[in-house]
C-alpha atoms as a PDB file:
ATOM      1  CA  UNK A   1     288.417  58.422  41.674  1.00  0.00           C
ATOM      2  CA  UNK A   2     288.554  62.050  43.148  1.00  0.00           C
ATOM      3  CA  UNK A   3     285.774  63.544  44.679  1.00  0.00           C
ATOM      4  CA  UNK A   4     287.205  66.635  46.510  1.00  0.00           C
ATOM      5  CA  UNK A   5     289.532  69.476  45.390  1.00  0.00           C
ATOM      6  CA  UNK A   6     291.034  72.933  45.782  1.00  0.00           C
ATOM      7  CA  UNK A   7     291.123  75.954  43.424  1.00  0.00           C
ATOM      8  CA  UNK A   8     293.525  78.059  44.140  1.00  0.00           C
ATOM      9  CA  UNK A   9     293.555  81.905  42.652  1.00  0.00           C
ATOM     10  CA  UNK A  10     296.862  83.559  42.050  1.00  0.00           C
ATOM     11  CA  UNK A  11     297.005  87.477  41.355  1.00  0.00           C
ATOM     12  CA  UNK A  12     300.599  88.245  40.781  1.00  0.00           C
ATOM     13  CA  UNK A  13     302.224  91.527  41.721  1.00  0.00           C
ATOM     14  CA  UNK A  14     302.872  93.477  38.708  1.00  0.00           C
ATOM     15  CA  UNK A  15     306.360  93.058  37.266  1.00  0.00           C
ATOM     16  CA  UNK A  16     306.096  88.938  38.947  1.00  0.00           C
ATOM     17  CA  UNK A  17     304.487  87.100  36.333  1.00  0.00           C
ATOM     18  CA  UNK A  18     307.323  85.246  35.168  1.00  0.00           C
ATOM     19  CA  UNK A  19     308.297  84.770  38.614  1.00  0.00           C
ATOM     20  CA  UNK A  20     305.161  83.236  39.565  1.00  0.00           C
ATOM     21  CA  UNK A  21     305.047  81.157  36.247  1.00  0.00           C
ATOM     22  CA  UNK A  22     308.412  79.765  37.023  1.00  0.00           C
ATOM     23  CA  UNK A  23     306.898  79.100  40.759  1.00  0.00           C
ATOM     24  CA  UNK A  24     303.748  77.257  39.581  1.00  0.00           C
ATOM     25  CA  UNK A  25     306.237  74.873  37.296  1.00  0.00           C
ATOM     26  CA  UNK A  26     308.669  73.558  40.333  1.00  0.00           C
ATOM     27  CA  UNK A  27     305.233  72.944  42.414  1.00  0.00           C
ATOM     28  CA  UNK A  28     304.878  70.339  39.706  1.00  0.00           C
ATOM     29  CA  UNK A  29     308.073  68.431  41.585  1.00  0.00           C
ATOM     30  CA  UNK A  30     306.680  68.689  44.912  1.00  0.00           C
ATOM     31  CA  UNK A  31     303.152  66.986  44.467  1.00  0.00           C
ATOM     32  CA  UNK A  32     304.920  64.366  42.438  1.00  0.00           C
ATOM     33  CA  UNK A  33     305.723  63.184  46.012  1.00  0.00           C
ATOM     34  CA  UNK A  34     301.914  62.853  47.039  1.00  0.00           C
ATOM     35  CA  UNK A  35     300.301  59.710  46.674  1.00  0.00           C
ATOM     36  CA  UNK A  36     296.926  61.322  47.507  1.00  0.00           C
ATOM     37  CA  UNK A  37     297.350  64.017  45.095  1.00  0.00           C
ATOM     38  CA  UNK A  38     295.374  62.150  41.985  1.00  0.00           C
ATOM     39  CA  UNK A  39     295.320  65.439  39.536  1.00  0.00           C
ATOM     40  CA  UNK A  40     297.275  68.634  39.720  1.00  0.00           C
ATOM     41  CA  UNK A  41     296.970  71.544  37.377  1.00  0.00           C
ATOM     42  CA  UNK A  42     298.930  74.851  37.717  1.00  0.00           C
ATOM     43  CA  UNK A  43     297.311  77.571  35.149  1.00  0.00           C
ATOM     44  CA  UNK A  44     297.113  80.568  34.127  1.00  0.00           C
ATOM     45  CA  UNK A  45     293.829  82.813  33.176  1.00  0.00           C
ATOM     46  CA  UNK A  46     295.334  86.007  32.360  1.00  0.00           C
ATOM     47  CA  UNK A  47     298.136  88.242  31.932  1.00  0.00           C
ATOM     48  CA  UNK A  48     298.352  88.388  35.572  1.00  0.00           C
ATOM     49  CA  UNK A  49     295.839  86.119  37.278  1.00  0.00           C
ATOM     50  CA  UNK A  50     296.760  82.477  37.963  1.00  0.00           C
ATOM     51  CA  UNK A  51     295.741  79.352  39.541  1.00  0.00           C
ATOM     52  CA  UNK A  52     295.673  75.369  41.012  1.00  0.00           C
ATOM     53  CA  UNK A  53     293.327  73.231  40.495  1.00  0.00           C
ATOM     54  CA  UNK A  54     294.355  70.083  42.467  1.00  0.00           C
ATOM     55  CA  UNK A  55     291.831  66.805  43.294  1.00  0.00           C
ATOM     56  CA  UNK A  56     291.997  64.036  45.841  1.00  0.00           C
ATOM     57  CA  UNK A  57     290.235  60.961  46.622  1.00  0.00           C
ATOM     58  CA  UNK A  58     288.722  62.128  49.575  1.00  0.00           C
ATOM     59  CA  UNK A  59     289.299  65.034  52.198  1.00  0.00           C
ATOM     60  CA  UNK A  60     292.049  63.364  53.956  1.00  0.00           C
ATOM     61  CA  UNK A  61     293.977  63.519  50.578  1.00  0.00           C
ATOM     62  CA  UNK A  62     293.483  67.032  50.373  1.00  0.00           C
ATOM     63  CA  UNK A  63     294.356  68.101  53.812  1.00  0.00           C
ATOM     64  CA  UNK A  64     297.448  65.840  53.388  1.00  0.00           C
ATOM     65  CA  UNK A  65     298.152  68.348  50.537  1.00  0.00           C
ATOM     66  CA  UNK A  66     297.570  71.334  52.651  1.00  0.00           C
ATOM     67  CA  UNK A  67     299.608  70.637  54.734  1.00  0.00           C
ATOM     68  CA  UNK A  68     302.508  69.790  52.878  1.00  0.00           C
ATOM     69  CA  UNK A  69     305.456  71.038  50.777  1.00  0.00           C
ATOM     70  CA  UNK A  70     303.863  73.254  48.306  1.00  0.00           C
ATOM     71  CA  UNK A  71     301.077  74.949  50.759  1.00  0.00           C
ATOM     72  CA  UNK A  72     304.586  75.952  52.682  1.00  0.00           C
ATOM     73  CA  UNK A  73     306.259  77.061  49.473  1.00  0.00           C
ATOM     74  CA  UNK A  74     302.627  79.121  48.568  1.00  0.00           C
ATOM     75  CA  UNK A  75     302.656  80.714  52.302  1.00  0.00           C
ATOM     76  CA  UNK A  76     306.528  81.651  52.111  1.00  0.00           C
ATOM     77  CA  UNK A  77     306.755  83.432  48.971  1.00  0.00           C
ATOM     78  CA  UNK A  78     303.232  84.868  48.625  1.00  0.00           C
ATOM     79  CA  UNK A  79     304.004  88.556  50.163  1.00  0.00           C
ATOM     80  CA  UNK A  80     307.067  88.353  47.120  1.00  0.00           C
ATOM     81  CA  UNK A  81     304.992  86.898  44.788  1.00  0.00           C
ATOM     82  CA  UNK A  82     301.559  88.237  44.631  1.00  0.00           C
ATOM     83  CA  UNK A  83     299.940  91.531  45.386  1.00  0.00           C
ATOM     84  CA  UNK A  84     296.832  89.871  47.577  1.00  0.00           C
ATOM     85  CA  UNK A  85     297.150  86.481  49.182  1.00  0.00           C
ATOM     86  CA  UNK A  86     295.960  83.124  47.585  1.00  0.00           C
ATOM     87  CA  UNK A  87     292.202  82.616  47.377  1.00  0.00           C
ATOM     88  CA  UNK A  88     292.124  78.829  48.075  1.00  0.00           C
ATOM     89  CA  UNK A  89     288.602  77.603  47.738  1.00  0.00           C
ATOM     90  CA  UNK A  90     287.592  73.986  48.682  1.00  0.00           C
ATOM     91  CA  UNK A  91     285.263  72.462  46.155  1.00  0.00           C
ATOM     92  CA  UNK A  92     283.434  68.963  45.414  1.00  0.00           C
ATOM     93  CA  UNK A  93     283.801  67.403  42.563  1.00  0.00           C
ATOM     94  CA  UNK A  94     280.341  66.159  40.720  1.00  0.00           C
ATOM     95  CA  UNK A  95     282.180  64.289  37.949  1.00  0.00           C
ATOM     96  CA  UNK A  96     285.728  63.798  36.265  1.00  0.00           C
ATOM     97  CA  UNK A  97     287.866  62.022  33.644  1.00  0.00           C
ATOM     98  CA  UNK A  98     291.150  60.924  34.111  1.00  0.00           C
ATOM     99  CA  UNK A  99     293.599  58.744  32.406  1.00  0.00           C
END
């Protein structure tokens, strides 16, 4: 069950996108390691605009995730990467389907 989450906006500096793309799909390795982290998406809304949407059982889970290997990776590369810094927005979730 997940009941909390975080949505994470991505603007990347023009010229970056690929860069960023290629970013988003390692992250994928690094959550694989957290138990807590029950759903992980990495996405992308636009030519330029990005995002995670990430969900955890409860807040614990998700501070777990803050706190871990690809918040670090986000904070190190985001002057390189993106031309404003992450909007990370922490959200409930009312209802979900998962495997």
């Amino acid at each position: 069950m997940v009941n909390v989450a975080l949505l994470v906006r991505l603007e990347a500096k023009p010229g970056k996108e690929t860069d960023v793309e290629d970013f988003l799909r390692k992250g994928l390795a690094l959550v694989q390691a957290e138990p807590e982290t029950t759903a992980w998406f990495a996405i992308r809304l636009g030519v330029s605009t990005f995002g995670i949407f990430d969900a955890f059982p409860d807040d614990a889970g998700r501070q777990a995730h803050l706190s871990g290997r690809v918040a670090a990776a986000l904070k190190e590369r985001a002057a390189e990467l993106f031309s404003r810094p992450p909007v990370i927005e922490t959200v409930d979730v009312l209802a979900a389907k998962l495997p």
